[in-house]
PDB file of N, CA and C in Angstrom:
ATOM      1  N   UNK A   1       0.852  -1.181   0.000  1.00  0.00           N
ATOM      2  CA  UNK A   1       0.000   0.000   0.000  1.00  0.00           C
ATOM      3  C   UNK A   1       0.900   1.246   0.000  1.00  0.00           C
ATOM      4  N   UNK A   2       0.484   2.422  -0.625  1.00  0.00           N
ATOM      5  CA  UNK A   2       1.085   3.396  -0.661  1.00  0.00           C
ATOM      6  C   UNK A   2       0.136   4.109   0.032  1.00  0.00           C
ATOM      7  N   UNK A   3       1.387   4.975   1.207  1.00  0.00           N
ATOM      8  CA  UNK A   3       0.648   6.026   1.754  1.00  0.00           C
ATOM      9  C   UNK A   3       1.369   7.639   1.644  1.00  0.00           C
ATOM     10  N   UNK A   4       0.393   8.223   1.469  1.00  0.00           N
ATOM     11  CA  UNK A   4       0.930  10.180   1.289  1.00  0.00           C
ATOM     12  C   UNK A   4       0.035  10.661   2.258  1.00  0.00           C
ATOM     13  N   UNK A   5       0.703  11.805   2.703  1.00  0.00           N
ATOM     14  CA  UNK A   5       0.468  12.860   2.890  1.00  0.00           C
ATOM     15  C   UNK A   5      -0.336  14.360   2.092  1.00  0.00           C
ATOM     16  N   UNK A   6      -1.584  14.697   2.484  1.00  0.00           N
ATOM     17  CA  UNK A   6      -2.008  15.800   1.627  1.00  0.00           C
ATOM     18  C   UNK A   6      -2.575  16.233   2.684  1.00  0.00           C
ATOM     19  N   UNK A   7      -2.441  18.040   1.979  1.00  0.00           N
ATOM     20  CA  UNK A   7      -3.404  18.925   2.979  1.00  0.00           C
ATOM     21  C   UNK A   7      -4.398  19.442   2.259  1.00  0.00           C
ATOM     22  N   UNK A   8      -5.471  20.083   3.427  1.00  0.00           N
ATOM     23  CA  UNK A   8      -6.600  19.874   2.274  1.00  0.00           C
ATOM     24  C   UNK A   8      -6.620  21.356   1.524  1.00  0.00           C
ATOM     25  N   UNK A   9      -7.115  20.866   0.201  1.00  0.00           N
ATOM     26  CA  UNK A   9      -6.717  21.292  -1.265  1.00  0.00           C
ATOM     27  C   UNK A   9      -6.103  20.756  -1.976  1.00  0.00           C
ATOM     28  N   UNK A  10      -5.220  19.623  -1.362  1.00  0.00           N
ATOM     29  CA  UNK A  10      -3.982  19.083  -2.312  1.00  0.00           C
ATOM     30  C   UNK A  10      -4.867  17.916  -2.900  1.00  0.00           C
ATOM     31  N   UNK A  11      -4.185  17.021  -3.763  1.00  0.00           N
ATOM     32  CA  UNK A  11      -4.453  15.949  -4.534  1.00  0.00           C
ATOM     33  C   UNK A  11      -3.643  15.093  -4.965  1.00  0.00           C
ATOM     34  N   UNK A  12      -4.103  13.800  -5.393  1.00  0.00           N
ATOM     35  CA  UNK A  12      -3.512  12.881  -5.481  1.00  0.00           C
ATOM     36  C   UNK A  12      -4.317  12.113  -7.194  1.00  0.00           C
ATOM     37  N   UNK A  13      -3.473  12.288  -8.154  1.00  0.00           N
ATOM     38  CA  UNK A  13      -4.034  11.287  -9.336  1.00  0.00           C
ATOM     39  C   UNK A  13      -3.665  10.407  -9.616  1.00  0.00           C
ATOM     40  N   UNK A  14      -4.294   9.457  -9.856  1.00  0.00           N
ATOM     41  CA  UNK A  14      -4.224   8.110 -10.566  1.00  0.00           C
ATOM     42  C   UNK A  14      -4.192   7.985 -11.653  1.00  0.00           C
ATOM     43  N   UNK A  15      -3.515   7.529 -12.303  1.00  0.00           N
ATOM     44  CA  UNK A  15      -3.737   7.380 -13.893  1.00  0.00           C
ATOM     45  C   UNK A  15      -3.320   8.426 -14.372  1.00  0.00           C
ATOM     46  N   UNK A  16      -4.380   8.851 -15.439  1.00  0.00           N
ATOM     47  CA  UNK A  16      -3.977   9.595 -15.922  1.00  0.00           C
ATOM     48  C   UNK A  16      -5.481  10.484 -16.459  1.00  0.00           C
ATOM     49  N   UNK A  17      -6.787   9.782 -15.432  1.00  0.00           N
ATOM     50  CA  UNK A  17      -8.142  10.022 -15.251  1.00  0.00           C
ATOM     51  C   UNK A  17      -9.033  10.274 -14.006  1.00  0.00           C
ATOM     52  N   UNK A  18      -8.026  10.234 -12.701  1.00  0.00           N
ATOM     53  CA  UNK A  18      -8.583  10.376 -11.662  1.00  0.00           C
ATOM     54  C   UNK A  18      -8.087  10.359 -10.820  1.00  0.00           C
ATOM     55  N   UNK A  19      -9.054  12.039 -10.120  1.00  0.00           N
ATOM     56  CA  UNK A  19      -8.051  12.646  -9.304  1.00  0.00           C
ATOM     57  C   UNK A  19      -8.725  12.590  -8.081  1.00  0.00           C
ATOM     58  N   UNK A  20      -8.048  12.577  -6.923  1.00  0.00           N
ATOM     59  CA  UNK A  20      -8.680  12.638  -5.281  1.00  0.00           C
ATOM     60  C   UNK A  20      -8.280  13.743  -4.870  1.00  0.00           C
ATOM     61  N   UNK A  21      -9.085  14.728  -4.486  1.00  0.00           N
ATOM     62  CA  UNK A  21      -8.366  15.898  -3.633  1.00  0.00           C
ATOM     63  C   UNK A  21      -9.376  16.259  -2.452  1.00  0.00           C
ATOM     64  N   UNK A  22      -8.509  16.407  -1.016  1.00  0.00           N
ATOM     65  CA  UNK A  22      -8.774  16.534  -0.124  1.00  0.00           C
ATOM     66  C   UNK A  22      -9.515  17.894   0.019  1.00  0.00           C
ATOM     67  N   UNK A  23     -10.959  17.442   0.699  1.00  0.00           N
ATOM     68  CA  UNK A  23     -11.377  18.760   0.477  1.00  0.00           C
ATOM     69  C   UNK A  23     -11.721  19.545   1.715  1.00  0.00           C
ATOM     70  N   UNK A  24     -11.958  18.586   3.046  1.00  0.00           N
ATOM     71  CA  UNK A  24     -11.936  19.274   4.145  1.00  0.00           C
ATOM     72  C   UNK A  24     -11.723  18.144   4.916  1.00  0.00           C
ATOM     73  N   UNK A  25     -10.953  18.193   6.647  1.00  0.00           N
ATOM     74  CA  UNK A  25     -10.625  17.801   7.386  1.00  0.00           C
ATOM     75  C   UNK A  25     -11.005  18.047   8.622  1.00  0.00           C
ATOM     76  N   UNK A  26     -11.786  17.434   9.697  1.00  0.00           N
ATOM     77  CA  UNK A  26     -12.510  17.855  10.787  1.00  0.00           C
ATOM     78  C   UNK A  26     -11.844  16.672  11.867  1.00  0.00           C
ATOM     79  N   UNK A  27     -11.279  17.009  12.630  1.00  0.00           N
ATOM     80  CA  UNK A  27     -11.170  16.029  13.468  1.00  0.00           C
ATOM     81  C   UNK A  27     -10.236  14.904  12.963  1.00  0.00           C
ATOM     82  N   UNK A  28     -11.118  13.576  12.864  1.00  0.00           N
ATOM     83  CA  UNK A  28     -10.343  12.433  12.398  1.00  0.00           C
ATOM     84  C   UNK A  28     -11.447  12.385  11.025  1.00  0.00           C
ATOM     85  N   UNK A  29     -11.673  13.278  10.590  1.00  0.00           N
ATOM     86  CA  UNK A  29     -13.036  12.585   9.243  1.00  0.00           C
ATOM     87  C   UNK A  29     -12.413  13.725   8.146  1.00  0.00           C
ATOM     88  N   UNK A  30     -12.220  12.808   7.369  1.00  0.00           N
ATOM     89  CA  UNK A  30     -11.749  13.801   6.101  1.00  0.00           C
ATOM     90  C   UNK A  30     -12.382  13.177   4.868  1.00  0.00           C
ATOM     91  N   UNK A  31     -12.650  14.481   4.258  1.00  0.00           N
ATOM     92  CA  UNK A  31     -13.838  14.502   3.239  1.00  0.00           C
ATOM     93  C   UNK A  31     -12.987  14.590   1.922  1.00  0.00           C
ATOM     94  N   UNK A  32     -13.555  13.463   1.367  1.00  0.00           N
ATOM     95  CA  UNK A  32     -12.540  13.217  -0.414  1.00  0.00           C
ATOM     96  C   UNK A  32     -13.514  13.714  -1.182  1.00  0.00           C
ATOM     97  N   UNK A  33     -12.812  14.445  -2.164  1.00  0.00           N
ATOM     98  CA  UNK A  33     -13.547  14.504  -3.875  1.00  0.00           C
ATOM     99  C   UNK A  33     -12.764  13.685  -4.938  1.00  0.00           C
ATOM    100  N   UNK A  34     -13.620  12.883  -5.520  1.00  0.00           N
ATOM    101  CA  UNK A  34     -13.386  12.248  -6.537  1.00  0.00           C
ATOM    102  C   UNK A  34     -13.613  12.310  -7.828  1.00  0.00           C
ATOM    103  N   UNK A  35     -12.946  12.319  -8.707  1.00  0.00           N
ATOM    104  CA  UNK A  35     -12.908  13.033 -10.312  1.00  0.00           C
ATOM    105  C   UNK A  35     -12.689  12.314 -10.993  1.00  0.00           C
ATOM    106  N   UNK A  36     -13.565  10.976 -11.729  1.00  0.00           N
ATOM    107  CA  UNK A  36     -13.298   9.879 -12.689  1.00  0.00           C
ATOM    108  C   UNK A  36     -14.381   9.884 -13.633  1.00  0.00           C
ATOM    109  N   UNK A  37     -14.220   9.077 -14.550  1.00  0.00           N
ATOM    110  CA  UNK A  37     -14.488   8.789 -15.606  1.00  0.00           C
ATOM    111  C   UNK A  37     -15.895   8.362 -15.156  1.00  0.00           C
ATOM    112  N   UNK A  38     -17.140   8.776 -16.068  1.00  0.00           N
ATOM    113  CA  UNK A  38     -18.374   8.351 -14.989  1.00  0.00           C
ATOM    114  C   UNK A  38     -18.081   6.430 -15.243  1.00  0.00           C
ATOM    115  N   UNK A  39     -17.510   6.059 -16.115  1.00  0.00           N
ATOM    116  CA  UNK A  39     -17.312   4.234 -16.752  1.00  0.00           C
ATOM    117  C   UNK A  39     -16.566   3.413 -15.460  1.00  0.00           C
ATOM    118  N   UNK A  40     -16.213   4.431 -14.392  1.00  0.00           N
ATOM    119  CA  UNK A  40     -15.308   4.118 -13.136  1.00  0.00           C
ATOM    120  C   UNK A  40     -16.086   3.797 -12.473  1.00  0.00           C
ATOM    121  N   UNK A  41     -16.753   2.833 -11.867  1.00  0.00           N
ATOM    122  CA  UNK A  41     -17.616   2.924 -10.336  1.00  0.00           C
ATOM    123  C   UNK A  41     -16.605   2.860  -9.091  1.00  0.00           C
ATOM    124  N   UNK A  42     -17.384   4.388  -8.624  1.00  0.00           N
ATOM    125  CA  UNK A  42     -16.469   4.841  -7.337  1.00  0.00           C
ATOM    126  C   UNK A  42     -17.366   4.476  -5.884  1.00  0.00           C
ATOM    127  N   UNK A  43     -17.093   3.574  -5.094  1.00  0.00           N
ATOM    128  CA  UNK A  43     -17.874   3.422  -3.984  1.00  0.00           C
ATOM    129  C   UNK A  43     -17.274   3.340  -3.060  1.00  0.00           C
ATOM    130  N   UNK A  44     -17.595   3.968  -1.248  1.00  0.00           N
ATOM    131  CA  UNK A  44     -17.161   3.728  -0.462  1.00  0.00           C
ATOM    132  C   UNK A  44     -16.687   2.265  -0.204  1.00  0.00           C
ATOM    133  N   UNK A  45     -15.973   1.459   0.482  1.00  0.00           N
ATOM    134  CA  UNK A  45     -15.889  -0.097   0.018  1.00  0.00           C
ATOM    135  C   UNK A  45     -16.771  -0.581   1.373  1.00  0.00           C
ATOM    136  N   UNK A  46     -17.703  -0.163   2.016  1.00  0.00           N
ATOM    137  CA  UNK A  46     -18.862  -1.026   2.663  1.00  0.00           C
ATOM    138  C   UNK A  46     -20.313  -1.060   1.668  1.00  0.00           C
ATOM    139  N   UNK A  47     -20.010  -0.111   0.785  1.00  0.00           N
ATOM    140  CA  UNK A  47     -20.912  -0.191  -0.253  1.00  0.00           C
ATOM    141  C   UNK A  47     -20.547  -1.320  -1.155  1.00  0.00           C
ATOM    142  N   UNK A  48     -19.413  -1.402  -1.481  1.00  0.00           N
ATOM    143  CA  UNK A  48     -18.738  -2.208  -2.506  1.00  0.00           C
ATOM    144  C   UNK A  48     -18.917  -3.327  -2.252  1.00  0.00           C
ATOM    145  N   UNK A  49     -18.466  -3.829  -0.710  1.00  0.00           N
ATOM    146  CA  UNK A  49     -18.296  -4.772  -0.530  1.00  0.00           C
ATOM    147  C   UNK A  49     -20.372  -5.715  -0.040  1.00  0.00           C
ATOM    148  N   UNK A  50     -21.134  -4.455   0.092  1.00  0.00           N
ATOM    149  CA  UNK A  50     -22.670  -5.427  -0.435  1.00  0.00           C
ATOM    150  C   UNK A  50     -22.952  -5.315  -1.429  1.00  0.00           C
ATOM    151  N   UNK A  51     -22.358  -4.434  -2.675  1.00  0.00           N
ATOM    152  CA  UNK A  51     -22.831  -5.353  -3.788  1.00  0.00           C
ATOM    153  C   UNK A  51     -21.915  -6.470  -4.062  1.00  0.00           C
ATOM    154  N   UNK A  52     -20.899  -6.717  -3.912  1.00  0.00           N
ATOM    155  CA  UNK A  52     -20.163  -8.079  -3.996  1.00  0.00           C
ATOM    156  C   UNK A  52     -21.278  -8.846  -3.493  1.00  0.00           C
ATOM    157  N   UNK A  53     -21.737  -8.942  -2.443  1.00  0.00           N
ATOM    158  CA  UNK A  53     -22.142  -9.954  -1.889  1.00  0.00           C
ATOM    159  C   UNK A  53     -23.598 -10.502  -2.530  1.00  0.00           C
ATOM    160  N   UNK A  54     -24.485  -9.084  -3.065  1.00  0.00           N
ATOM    161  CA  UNK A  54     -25.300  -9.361  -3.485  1.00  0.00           C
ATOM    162  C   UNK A  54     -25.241 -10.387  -4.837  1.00  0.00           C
ATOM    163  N   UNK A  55     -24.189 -10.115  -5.648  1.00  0.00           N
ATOM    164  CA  UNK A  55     -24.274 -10.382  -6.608  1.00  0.00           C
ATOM    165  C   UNK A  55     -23.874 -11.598  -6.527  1.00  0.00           C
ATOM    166  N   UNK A  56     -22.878 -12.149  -5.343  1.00  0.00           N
ATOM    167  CA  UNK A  56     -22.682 -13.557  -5.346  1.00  0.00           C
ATOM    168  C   UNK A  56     -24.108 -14.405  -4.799  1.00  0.00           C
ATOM    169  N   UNK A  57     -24.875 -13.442  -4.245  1.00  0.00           N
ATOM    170  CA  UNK A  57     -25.976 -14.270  -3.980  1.00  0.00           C
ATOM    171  C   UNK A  57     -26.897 -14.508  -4.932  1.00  0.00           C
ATOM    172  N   UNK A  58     -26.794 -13.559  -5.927  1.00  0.00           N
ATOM    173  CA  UNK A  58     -28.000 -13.681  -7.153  1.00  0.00           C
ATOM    174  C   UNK A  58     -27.150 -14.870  -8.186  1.00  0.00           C
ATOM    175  N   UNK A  59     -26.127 -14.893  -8.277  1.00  0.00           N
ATOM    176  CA  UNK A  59     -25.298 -16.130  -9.151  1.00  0.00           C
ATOM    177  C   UNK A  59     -25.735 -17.243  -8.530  1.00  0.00           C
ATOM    178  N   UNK A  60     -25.450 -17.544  -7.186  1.00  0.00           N
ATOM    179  CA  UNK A  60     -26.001 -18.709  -6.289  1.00  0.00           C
ATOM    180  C   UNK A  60     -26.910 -19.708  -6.790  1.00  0.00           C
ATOM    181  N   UNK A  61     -28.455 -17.973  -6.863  1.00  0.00           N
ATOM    182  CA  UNK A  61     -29.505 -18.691  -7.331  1.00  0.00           C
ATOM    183  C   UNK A  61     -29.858 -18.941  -8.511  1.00  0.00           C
ATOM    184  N   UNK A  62     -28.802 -18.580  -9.313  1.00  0.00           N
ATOM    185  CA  UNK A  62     -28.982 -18.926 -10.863  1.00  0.00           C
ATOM    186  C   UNK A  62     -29.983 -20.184 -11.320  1.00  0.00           C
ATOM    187  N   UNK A  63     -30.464 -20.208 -12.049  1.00  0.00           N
ATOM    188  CA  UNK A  63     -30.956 -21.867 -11.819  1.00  0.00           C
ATOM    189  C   UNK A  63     -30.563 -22.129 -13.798  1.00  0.00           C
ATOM    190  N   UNK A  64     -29.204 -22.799 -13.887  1.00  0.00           N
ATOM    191  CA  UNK A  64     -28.668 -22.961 -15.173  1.00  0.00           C
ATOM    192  C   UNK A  64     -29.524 -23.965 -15.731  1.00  0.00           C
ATOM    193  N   UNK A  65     -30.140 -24.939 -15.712  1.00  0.00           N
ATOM    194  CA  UNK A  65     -31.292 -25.848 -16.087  1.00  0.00           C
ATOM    195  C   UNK A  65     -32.362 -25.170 -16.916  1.00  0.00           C
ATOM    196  N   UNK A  66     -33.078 -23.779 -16.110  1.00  0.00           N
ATOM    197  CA  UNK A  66     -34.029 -23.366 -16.909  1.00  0.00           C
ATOM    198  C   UNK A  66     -33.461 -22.262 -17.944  1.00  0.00           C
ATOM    199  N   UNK A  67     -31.963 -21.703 -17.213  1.00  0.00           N
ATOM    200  CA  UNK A  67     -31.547 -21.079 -18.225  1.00  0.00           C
ATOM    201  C   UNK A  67     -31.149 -21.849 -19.815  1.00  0.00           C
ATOM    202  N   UNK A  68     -30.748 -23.114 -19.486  1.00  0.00           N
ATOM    203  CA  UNK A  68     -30.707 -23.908 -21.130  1.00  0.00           C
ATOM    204  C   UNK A  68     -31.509 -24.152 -21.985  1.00  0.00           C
ATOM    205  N   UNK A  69     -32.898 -24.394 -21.419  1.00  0.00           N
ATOM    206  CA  UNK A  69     -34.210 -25.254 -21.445  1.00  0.00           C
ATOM    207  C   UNK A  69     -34.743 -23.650 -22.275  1.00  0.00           C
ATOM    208  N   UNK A  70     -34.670 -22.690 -21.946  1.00  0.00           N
ATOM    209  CA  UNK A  70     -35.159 -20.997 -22.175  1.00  0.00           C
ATOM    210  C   UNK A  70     -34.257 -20.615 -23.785  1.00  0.00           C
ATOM    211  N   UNK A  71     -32.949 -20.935 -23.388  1.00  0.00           N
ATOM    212  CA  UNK A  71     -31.829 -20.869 -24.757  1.00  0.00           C
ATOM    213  C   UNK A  71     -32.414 -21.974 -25.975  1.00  0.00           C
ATOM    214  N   UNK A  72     -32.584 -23.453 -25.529  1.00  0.00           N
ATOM    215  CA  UNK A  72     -33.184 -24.116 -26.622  1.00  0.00           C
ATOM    216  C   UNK A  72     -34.787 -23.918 -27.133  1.00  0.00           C
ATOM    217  N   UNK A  73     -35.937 -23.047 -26.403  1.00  0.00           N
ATOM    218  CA  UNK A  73     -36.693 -23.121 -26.953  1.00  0.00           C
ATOM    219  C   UNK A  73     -36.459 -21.523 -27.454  1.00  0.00           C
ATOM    220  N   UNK A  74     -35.860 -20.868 -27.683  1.00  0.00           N
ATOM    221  CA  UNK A  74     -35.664 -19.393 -28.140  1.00  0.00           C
ATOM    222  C   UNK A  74     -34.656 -20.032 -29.828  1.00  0.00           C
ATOM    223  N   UNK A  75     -33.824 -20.864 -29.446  1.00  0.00           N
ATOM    224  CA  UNK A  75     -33.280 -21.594 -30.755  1.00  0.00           C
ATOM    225  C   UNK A  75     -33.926 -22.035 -31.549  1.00  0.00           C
ATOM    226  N   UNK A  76     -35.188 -22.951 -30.875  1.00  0.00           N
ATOM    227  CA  UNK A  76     -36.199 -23.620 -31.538  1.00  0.00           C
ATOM    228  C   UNK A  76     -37.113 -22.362 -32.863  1.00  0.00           C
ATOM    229  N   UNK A  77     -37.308 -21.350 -32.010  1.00  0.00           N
ATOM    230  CA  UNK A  77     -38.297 -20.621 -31.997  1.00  0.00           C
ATOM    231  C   UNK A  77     -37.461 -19.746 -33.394  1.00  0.00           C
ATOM    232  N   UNK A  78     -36.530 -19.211 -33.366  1.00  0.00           N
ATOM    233  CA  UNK A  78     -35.621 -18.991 -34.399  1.00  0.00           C
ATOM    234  C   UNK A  78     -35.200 -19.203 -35.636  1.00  0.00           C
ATOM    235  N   UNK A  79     -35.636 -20.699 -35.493  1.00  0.00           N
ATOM    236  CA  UNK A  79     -35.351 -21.625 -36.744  1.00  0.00           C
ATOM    237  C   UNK A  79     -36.759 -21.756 -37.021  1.00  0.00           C
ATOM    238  N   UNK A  80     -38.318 -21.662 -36.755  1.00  0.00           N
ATOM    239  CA  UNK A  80     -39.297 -21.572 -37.060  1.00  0.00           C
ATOM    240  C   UNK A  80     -39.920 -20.495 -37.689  1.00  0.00           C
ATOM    241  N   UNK A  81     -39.316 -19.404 -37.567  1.00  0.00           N
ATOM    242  CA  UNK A  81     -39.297 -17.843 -38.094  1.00  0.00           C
ATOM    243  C   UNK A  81     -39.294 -17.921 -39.135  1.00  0.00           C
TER     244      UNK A  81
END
């Protein structure tokens, strides 16, 4: 992990598309602005980390059986056209 130092106003870019700059500091809570590409999803990572979870739960329930059974009668249906 890399760690810096910034005061607030300063910044820190990544890339060569996104920039973090410190925008105020209270205490122990310091407030980021973030400047990316909207194609970037930027999330706090307790956000991040429930959609991870969600999404491993919606794969879970996949049910690949009716997804084949759905693909061959859409094939079927294709070739009847």
């Amino acid at each position: 992990m890399l760690a810096l130092t910034r005061k607030k106003g300063e910044s820190i870019i990544i890339s060569d598309n996104i920039e973090i700059v410190v925008i105020s500091i209270k205490g122990e809570q310091v407030k980021l602005g973030i400047n990316a590409p909207r194609s970037i999803p930027v999330n706090r990572k307790e956000i991040y980390e429930l959609i991870v979870a969600s999404n491993k739960e919606s794969a879970s329930n996949f049910n690949l059986s009716a997804f084949k059974d759905l693909n061959s009668d859409l094939k079927k249906k294709d070739k009847s056209d």
